[in-house]
Protein backbone atom coordinates (compact mmCIF):
# COMPACT_ATOMS: atom_id res chain seq x y z
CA UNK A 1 103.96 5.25 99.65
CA UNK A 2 107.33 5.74 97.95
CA UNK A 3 106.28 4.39 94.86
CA UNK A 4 103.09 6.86 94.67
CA UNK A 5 105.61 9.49 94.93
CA UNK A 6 107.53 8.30 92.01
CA UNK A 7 104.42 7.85 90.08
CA UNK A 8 103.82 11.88 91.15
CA UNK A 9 107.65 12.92 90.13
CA UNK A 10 107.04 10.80 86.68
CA UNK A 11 103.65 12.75 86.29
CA UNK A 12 104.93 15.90 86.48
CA UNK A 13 107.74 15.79 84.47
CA UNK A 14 105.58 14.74 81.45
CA UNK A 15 102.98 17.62 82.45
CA UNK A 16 105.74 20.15 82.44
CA UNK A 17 107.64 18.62 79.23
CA UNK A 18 104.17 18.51 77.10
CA UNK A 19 103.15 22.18 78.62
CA UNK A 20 106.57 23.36 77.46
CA UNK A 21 105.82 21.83 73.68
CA UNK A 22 102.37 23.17 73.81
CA UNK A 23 101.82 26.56 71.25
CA UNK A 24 99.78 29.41 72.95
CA UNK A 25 96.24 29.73 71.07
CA UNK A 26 95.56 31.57 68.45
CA UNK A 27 92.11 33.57 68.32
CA UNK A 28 90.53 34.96 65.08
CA UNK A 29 89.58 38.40 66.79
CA UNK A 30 93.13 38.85 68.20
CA UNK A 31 94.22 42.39 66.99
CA UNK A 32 97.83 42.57 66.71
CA UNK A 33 99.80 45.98 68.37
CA UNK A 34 101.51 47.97 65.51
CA UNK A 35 104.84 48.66 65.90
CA UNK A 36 104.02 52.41 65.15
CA UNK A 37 101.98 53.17 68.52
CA UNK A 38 104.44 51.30 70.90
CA UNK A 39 106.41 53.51 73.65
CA UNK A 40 110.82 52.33 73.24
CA UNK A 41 112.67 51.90 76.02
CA UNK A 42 114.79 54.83 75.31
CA UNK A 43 114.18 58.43 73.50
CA UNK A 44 116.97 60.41 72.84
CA UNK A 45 115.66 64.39 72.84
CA UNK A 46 117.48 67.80 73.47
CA UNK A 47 116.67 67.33 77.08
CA UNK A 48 118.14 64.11 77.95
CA UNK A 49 117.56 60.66 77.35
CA UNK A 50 113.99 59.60 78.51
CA UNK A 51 113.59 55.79 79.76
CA UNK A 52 110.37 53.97 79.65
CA UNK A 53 109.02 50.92 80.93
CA UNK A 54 106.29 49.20 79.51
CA UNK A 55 105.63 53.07 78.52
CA UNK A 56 105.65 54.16 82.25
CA UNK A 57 108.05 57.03 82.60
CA UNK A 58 111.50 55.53 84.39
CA UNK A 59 113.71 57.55 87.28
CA UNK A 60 114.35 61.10 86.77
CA UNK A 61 112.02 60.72 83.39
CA UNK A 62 108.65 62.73 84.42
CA UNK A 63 111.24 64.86 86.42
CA UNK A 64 113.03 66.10 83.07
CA UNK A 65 109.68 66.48 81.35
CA UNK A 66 107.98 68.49 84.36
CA UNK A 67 111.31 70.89 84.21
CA UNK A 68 111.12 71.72 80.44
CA UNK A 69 107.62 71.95 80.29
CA UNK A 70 107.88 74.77 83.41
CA UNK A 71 110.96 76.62 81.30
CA UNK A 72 108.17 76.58 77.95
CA UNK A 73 105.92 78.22 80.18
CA UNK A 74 108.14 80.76 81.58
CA UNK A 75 109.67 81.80 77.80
């Protein structure tokens, strides 16, 4: 029984080792992003500073944006 477990330890470690050696595939058809359409992490505008996320709106982010969009409205 002990030995089996070894043998399982052993096997493992060479899985994860040749896993961590292993390049991710490359496809023909895979479209790269440009850098030109990706949302930063940070925009610096006369507001404030907006944060993103993945280009999800961060904290008091859609807050700022909501209040300066309802003061454009109102001038």
């Amino acid at each position: 029984m002990r030995v089996t477990c070894v043998y399982t330890v052993a096997f493992a470690g060479l899985l994860a080792a040749s896993v961590s050696w292993a390049q991710l595939p490359s496809y023909k058809m895979t479209t790269r992003i440009p850098y030109q359409i990706t949302t930063p992490d940070k925009v610096d505008t006369p507001i404030g500073t907006l944060e993103f996320f993945d280009g999800v709106p961060v904290g008091k982010t859609t807050e700022m944006v909501y209040d300066y969009v309802d003061r454009a409205r109102a001038v």
